[in-house]
Protein backbone atom coordinates (compact mmCIF):
# COMPACT_ATOMS: atom_id res chain seq x y z
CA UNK A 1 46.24 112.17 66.75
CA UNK A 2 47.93 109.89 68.90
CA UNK A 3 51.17 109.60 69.89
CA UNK A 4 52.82 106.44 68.70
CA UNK A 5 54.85 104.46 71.17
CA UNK A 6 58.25 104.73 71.44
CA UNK A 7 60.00 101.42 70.02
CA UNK A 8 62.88 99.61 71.65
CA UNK A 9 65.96 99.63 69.87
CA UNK A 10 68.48 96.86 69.69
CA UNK A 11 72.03 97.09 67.30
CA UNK A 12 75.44 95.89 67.44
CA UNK A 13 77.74 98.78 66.65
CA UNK A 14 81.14 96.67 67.27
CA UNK A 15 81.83 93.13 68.26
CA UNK A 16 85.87 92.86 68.65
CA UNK A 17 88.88 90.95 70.95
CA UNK A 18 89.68 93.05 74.04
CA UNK A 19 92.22 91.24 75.04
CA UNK A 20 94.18 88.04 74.17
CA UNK A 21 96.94 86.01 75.61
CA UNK A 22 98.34 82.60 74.85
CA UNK A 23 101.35 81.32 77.30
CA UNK A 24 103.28 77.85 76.32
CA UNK A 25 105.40 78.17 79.97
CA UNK A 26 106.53 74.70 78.91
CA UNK A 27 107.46 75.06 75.46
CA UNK A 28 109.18 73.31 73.47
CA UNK A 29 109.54 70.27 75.40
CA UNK A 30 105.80 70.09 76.21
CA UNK A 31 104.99 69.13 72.72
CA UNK A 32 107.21 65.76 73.07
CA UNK A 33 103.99 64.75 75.72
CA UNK A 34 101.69 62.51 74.25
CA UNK A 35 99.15 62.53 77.21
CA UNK A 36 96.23 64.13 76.94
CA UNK A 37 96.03 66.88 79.16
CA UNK A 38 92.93 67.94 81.53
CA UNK A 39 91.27 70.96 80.73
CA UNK A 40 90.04 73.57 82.60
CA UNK A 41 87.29 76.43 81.98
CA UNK A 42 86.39 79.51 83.45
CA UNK A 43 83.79 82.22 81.65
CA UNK A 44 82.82 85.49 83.14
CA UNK A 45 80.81 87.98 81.55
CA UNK A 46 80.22 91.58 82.18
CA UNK A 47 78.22 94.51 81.56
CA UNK A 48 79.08 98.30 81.72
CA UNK A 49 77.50 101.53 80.24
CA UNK A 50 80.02 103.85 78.29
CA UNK A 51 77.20 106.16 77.01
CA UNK A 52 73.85 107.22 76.72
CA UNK A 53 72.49 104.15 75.10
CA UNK A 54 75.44 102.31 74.46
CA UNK A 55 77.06 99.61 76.50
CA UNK A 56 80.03 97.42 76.46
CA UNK A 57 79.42 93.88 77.19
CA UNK A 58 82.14 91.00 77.18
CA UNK A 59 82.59 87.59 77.72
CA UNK A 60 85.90 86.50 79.08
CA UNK A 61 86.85 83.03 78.92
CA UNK A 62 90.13 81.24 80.27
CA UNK A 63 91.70 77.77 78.92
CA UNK A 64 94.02 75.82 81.28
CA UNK A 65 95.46 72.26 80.06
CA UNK A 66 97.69 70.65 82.25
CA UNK A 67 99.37 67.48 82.65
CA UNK A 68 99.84 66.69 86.51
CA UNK A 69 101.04 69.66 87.73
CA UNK A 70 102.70 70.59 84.42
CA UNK A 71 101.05 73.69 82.32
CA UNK A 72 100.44 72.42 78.85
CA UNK A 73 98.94 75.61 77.81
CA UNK A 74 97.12 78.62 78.77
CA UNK A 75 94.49 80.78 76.83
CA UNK A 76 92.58 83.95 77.74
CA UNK A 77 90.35 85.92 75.80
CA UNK A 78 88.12 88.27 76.27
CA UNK A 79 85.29 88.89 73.44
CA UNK A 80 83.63 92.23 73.53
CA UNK A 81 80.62 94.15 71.89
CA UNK A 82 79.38 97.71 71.95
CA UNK A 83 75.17 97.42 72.03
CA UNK A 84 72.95 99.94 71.18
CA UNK A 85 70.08 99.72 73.89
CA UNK A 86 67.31 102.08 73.75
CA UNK A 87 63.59 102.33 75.02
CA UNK A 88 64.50 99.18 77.01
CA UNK A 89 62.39 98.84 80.36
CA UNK A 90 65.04 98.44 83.23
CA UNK A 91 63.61 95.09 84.49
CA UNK A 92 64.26 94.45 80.87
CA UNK A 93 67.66 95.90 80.12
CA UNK A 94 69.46 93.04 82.98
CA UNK A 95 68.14 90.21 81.00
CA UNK A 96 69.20 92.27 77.42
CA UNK A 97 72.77 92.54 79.01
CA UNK A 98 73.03 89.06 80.44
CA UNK A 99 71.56 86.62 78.37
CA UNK A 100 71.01 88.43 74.58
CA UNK A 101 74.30 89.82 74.22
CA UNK A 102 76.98 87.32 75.69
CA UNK A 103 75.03 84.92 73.46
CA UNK A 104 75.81 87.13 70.48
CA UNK A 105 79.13 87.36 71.54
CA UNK A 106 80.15 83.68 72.57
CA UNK A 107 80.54 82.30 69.26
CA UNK A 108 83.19 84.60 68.57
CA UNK A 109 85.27 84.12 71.65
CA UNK A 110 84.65 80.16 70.72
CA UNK A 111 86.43 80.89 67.33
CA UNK A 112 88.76 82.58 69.15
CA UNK A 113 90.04 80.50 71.34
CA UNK A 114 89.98 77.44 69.19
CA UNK A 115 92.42 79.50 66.75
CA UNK A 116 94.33 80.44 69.26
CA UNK A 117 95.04 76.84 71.11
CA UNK A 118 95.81 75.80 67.31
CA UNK A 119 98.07 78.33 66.57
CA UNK A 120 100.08 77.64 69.37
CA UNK A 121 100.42 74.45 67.82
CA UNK A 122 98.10 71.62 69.85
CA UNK A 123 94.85 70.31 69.06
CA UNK A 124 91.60 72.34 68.62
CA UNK A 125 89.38 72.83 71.96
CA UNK A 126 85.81 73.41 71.32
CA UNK A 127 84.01 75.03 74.07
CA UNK A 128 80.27 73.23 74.67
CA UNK A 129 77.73 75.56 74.06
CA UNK A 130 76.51 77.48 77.24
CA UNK A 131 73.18 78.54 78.48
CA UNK A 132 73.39 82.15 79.70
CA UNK A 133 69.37 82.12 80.30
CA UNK A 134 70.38 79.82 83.21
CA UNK A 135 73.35 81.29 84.17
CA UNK A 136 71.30 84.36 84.17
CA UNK A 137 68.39 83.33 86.32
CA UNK A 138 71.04 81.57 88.99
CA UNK A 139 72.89 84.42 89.47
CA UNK A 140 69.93 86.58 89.67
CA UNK A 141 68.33 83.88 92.69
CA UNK A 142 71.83 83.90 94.25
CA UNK A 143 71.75 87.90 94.71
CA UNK A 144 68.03 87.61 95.79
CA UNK A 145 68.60 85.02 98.45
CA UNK A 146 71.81 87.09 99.55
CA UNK A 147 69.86 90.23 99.42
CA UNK A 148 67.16 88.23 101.66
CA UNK A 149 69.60 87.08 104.80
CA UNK A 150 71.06 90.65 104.63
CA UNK A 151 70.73 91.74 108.35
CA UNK A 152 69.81 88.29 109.82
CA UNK A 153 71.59 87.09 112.90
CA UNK A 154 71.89 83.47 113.32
C-alpha cells in the first residue's frame, strides 16, 4: 500500500476588527466646510504565528482627510483573521500569508472603514482595490536587493 500524500490545509477560523478608532479633532465646526478635503492612505499588513498551525494575519489601514492643515477626520482600523495553515511548503507559506490572506481580509476592513467615515457623519470613502501579489513580490525584491549589498563597502 502506499502512503497517500499529506494534503495542504487552508481555513479561516475567525476574521474580526482588532482595533478601531475614529477622531473628529475638529468637530463640530468642521462640518460647516464645504471643501473637499485631500485624503490620505496608508495600509500595512502583517503576519504572526500564535500556534501550531494557526496564524494571525491583519491588515491595518489609516484614513487622513484634511483641509490645509486642518484635520477633517481620521480613521484607523485594523482587520484581522486567524488562518489555519497546514502541510504548507515554507517557500509557500510567505506567499499564503502575504498575498491569500490580506486579500481575504481587505474587503472587510473596506466595509469598515467606509462605515466608519459615515458614521462619523461625512461622505463614504471607498478604498481602490489593491494588489497584494505586487505588493508582495516588491517587498520580497526590496529585502533581496538589501540582503544582496549587506557587507558591501562603497
Amino acid at each position: 500500500m502506499s502512503q497517500q500524500p499529506i494534503q495542504p490545509v487552508f481555513s479561516i477560523e475567525k476574521l474580526f476588527v482588532k482595533d478601531l478608532s475614529v477622531e473628529v479633532p475638529n468637530a463640530p465646526r468642521i462640518y460647516l466646510e464645504r471643501d473637499t478635503p485631500k485624503i490620505d492612505i496608508q495600509m500595512t499588513t502583517a503576519a504572526n504565528p500564535i500556534d501550531q498551525g494557526y496564524f494571525e494575519v491583519v491588515v491595518s489601514v489609516t484614513v487622513t482627510a484634511k483641509l490645509a492643515e486642518k484635520t477633517v477626520f481620521l480613521v484607523e482600523a485594523t482587520q484581522g483573521g486567524v488562518f489555519q495553515i497546514r502541510n504548507v511548503p515554507q517557500e509557500e507559506l510567505e506567499p499564503v500569508l502575504g498575498i491569500t490572506c490580506p486579500n481575504i481580509l481587505y474587503p472587510y476592513v473596506r466595509e469598515v472603514i467606509s462605515d466608519a467615515v459615515v458614521r462619523a457623519g461625512f461622505a463614504s470613502v471607498l478604498l481602490n482595490p489593491v494588489n497584494f501579489e505586487a505588493i508582495f513580490q516588491a517587498q520580497r525584491e526590496a529585502k533581496t536587493q538589501a540582503q544582496a549589498g549587506v557587507g558591501v563597502t562603497h
